[in-house]
N, C-alpha and C. Protein backbone atom coordinates (compact mmCIF):
# COMPACT_ATOMS: atom_id res chain seq x y z
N UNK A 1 0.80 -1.21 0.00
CA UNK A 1 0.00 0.00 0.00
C UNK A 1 0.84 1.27 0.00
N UNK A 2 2.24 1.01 0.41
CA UNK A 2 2.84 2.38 0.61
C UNK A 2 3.09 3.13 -1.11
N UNK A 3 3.83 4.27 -1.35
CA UNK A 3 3.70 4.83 -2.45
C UNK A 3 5.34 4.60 -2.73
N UNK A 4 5.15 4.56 -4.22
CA UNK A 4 6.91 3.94 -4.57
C UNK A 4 7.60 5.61 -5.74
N UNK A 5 8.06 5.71 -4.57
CA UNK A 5 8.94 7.00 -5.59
C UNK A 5 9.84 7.14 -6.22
N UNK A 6 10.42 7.38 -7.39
CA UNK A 6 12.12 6.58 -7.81
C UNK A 6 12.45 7.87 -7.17
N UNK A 7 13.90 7.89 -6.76
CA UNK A 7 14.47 9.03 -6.15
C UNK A 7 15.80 8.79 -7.52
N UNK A 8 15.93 9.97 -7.97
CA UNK A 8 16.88 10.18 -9.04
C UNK A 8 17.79 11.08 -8.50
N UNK A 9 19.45 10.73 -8.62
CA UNK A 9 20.47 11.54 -8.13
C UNK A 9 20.91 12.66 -9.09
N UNK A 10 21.22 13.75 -8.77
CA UNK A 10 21.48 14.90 -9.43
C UNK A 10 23.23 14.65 -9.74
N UNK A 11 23.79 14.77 -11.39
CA UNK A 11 25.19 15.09 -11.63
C UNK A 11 25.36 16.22 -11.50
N UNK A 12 26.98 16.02 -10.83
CA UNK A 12 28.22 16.77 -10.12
C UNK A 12 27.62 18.38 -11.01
N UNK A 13 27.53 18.15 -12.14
CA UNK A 13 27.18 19.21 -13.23
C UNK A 13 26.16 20.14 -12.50
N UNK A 14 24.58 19.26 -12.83
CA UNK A 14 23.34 19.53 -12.41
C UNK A 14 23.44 20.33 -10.72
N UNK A 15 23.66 19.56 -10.03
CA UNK A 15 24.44 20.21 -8.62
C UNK A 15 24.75 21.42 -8.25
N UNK A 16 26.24 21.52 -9.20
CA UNK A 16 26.88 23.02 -8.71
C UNK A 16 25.88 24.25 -9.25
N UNK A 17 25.22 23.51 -11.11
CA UNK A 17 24.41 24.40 -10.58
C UNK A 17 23.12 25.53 -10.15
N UNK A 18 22.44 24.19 -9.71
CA UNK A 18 21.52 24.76 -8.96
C UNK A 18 22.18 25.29 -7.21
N UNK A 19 23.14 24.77 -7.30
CA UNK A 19 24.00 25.34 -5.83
C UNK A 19 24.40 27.13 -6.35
N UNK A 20 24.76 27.29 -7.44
CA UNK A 20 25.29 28.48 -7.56
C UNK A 20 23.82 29.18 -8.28
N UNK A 21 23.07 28.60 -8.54
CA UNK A 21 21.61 29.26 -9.16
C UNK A 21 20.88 29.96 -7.47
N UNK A 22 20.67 28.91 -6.65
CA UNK A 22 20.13 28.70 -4.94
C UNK A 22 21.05 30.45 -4.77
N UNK A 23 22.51 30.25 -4.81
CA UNK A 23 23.25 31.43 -4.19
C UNK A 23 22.68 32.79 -4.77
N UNK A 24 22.77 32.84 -5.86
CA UNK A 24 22.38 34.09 -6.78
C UNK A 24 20.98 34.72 -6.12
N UNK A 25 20.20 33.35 -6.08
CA UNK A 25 18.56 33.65 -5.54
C UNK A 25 18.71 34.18 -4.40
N UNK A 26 19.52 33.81 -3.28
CA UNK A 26 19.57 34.32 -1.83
C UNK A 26 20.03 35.46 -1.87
N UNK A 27 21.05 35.67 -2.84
CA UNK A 27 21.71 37.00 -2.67
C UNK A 27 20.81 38.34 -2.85
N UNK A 28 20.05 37.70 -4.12
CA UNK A 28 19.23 39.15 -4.31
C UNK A 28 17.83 39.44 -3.91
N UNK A 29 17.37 37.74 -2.62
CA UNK A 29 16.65 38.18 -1.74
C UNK A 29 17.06 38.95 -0.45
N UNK A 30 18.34 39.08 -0.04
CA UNK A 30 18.84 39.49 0.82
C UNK A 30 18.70 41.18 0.68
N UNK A 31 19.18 41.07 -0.42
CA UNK A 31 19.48 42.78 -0.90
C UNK A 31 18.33 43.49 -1.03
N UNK A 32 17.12 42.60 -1.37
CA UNK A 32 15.82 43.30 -1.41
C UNK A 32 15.38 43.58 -0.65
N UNK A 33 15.68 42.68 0.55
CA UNK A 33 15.25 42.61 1.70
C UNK A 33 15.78 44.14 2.77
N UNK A 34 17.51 43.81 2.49
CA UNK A 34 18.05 44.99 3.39
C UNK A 34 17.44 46.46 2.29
N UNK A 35 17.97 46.72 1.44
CA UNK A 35 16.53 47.91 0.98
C UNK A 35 15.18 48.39 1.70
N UNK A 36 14.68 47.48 1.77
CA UNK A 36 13.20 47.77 2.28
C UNK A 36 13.20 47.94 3.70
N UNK A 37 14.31 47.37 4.20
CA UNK A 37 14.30 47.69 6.12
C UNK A 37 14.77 48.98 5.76
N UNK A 38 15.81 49.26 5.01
CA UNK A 38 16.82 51.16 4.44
C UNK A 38 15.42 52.09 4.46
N UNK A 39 14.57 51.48 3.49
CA UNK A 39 13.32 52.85 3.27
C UNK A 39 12.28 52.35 4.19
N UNK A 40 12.58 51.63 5.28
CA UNK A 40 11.45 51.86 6.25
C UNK A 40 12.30 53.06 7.17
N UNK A 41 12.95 52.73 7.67
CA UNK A 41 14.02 53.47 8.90
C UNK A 41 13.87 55.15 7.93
N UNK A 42 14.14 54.76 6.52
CA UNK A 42 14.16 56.56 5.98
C UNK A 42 12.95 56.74 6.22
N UNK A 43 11.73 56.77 6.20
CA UNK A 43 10.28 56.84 6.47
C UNK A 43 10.51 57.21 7.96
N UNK A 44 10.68 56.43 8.44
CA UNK A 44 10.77 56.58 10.14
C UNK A 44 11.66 58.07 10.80
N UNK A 45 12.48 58.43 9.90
CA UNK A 45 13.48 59.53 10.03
C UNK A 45 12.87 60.48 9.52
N UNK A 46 12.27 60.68 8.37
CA UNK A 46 11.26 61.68 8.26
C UNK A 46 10.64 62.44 8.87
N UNK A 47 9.99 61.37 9.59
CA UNK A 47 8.93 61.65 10.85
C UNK A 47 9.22 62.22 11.54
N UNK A 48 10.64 61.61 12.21
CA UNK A 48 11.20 61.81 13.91
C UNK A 48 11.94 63.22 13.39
N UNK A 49 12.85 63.73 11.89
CA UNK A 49 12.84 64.66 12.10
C UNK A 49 12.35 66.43 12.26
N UNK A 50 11.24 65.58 11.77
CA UNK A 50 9.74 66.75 11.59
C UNK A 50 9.82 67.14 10.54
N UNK A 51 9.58 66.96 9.28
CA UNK A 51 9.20 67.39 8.12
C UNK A 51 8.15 67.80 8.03
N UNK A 52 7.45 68.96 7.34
CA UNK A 52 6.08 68.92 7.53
C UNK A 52 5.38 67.62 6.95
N UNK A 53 3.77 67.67 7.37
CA UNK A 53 3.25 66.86 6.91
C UNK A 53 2.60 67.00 5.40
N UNK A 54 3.17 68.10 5.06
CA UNK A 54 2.54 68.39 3.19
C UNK A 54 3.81 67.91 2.64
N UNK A 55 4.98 67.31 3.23
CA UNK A 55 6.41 66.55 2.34
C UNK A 55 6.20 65.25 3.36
N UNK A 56 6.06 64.69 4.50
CA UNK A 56 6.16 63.33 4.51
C UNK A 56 4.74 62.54 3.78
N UNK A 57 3.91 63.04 3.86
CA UNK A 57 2.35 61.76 3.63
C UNK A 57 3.33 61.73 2.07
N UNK A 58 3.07 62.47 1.23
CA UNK A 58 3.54 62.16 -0.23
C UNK A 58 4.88 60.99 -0.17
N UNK A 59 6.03 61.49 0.42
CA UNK A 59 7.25 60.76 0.85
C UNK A 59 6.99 59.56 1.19
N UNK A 60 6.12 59.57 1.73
CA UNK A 60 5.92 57.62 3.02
C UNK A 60 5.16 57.12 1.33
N UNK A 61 4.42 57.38 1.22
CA UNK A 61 3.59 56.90 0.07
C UNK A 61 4.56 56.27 -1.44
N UNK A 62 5.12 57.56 -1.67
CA UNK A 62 6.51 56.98 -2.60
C UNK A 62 6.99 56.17 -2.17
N UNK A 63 7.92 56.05 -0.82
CA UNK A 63 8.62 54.77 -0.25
C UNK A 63 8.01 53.50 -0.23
N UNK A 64 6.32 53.78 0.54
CA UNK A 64 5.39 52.44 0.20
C UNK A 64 5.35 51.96 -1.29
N UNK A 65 5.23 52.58 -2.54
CA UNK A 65 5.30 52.72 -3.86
C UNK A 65 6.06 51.69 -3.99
N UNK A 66 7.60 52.20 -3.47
CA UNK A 66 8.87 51.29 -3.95
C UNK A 66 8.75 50.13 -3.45
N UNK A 67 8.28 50.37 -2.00
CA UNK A 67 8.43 48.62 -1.63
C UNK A 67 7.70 47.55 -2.41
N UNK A 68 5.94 48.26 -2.77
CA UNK A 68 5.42 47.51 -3.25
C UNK A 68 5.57 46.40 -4.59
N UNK A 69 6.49 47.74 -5.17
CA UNK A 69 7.22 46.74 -6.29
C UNK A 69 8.14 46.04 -5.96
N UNK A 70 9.38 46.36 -4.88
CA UNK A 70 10.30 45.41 -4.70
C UNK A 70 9.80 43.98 -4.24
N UNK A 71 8.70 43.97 -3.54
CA UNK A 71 8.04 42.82 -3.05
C UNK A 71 7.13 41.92 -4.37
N UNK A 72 7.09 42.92 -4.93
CA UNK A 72 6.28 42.00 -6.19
C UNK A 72 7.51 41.21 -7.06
N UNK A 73 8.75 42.23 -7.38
CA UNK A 73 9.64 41.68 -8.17
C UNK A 73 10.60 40.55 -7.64
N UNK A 74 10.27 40.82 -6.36
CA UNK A 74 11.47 40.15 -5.59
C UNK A 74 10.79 38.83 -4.90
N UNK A 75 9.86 39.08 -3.89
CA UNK A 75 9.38 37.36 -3.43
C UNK A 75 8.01 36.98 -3.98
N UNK A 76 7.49 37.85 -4.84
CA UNK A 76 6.44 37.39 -5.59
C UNK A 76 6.94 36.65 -6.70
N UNK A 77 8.19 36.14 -7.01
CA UNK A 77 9.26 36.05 -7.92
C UNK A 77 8.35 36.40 -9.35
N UNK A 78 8.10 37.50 -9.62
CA UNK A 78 7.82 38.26 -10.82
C UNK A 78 9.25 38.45 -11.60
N UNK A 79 10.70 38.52 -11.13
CA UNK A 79 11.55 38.18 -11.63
C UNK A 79 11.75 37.70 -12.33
N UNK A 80 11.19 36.33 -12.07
CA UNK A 80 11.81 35.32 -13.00
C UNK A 80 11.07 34.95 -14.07
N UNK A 81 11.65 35.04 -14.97
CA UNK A 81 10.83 35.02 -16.58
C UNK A 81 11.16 33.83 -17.38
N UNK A 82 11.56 33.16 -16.40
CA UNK A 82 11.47 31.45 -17.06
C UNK A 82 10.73 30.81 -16.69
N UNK A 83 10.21 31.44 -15.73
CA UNK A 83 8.84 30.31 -14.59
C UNK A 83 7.35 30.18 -15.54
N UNK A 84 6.97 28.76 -15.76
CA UNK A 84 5.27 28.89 -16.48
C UNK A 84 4.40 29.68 -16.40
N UNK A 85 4.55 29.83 -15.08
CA UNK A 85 3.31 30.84 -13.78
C UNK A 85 3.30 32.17 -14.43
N UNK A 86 4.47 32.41 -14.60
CA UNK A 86 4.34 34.10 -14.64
C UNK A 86 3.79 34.70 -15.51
N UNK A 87 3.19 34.39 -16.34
CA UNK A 87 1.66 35.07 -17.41
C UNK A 87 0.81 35.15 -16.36
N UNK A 88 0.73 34.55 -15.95
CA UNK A 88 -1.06 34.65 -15.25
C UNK A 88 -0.59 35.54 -13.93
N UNK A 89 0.31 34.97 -13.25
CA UNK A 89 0.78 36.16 -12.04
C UNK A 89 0.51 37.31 -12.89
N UNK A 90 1.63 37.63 -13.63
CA UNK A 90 1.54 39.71 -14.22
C UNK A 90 -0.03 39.70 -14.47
N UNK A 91 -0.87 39.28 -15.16
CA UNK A 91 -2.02 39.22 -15.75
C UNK A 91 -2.84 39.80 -14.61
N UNK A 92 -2.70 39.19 -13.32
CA UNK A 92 -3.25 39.36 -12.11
C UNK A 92 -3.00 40.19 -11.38
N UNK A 93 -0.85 40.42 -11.23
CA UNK A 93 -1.10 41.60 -10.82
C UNK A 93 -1.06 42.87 -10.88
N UNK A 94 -0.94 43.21 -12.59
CA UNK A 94 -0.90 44.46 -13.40
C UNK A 94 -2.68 44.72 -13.55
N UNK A 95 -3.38 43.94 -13.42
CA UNK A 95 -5.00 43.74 -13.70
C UNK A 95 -5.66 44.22 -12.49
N UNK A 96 -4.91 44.16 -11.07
CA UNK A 96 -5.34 44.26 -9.94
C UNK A 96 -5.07 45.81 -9.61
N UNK A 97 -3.35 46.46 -10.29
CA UNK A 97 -3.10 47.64 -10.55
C UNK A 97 -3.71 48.35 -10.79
N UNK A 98 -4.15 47.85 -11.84
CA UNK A 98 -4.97 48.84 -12.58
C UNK A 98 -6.36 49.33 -12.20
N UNK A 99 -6.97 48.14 -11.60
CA UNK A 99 -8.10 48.49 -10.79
C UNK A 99 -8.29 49.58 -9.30
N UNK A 100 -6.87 49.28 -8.70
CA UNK A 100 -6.77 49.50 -7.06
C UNK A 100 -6.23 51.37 -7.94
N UNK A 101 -5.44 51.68 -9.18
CA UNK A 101 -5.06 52.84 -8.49
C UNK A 101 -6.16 54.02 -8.64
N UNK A 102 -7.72 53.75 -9.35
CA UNK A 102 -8.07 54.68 -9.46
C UNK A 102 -9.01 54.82 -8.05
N UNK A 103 -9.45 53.54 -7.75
CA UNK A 103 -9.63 53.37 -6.13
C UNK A 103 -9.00 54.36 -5.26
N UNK A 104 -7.39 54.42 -5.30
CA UNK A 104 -6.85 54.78 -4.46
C UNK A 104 -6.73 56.46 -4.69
N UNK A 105 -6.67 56.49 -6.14
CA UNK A 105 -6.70 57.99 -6.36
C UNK A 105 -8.16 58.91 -5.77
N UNK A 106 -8.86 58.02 -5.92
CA UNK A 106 -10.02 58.35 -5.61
C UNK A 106 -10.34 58.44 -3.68
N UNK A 107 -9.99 57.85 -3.38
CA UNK A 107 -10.01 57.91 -1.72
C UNK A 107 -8.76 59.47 -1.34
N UNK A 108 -7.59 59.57 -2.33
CA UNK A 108 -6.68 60.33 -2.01
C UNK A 108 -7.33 61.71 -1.77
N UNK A 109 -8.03 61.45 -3.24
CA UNK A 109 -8.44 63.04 -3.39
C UNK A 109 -9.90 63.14 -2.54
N UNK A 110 -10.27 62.57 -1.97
CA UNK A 110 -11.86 62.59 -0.57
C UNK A 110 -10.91 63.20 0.48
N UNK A 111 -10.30 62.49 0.57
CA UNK A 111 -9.32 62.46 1.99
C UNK A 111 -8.56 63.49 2.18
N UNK A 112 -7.38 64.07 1.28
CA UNK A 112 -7.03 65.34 1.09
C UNK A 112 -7.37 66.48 0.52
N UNK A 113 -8.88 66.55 -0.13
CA UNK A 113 -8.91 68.19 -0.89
C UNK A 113 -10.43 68.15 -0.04
């Protein structure tokens, strides 16, 4: 009854590299990563050093801007343009864009004018 799996060994070749493919991937999740802690802390410095609030709301908003894409490009792996998936990901989330910014423009301008 149990389930029979062949387990197939990876050559020395195949190996290094997805070992050096794995490294590349970590590296430039790392970097995306330390970025986005950089423009939180700049957001946070803004604040603490009193900017008015007619230059930070715009400012925090840009910074949110950036992250939002670094997070899409980076662990949404929208990056990678060899993956099957990624038609229908962009499809979804350029489609979702497009919907949310007049939403958002629209709440902006209730909210501020």
């Amino acid at each position: 009854m149990g389930h029979h799996t062949e387990v197939q060994a990876k050559s020395k070749a195949q190996y290094e590299y997805d070992r050096h493919h794995n490294a590349v991937h970590m590296r430039k999740q790392v970097i995306n990563f330390a970025i986005m802690i950089f423009l939180t802390f700049l957001a946070f410095a803004v604040v603490v050093a009193g900017f008015s609030p007619m230059f930070i709301k715009p400012f925090i908003l840009l910074l949110a801007g950036i992250q939002v894409v670094l997070q899409l490009y980076s662990f949404m792996h929208m990056d990678d343009k060899n993956g099957h998936h990624i038609g229908v990901i962009s499809t979804y989330v350029w489609s979702g864009a497009m919907i949310i910014f007049p939403v958002f423009l629209a709440f902006v301008t209730v909210v501020w004018w």
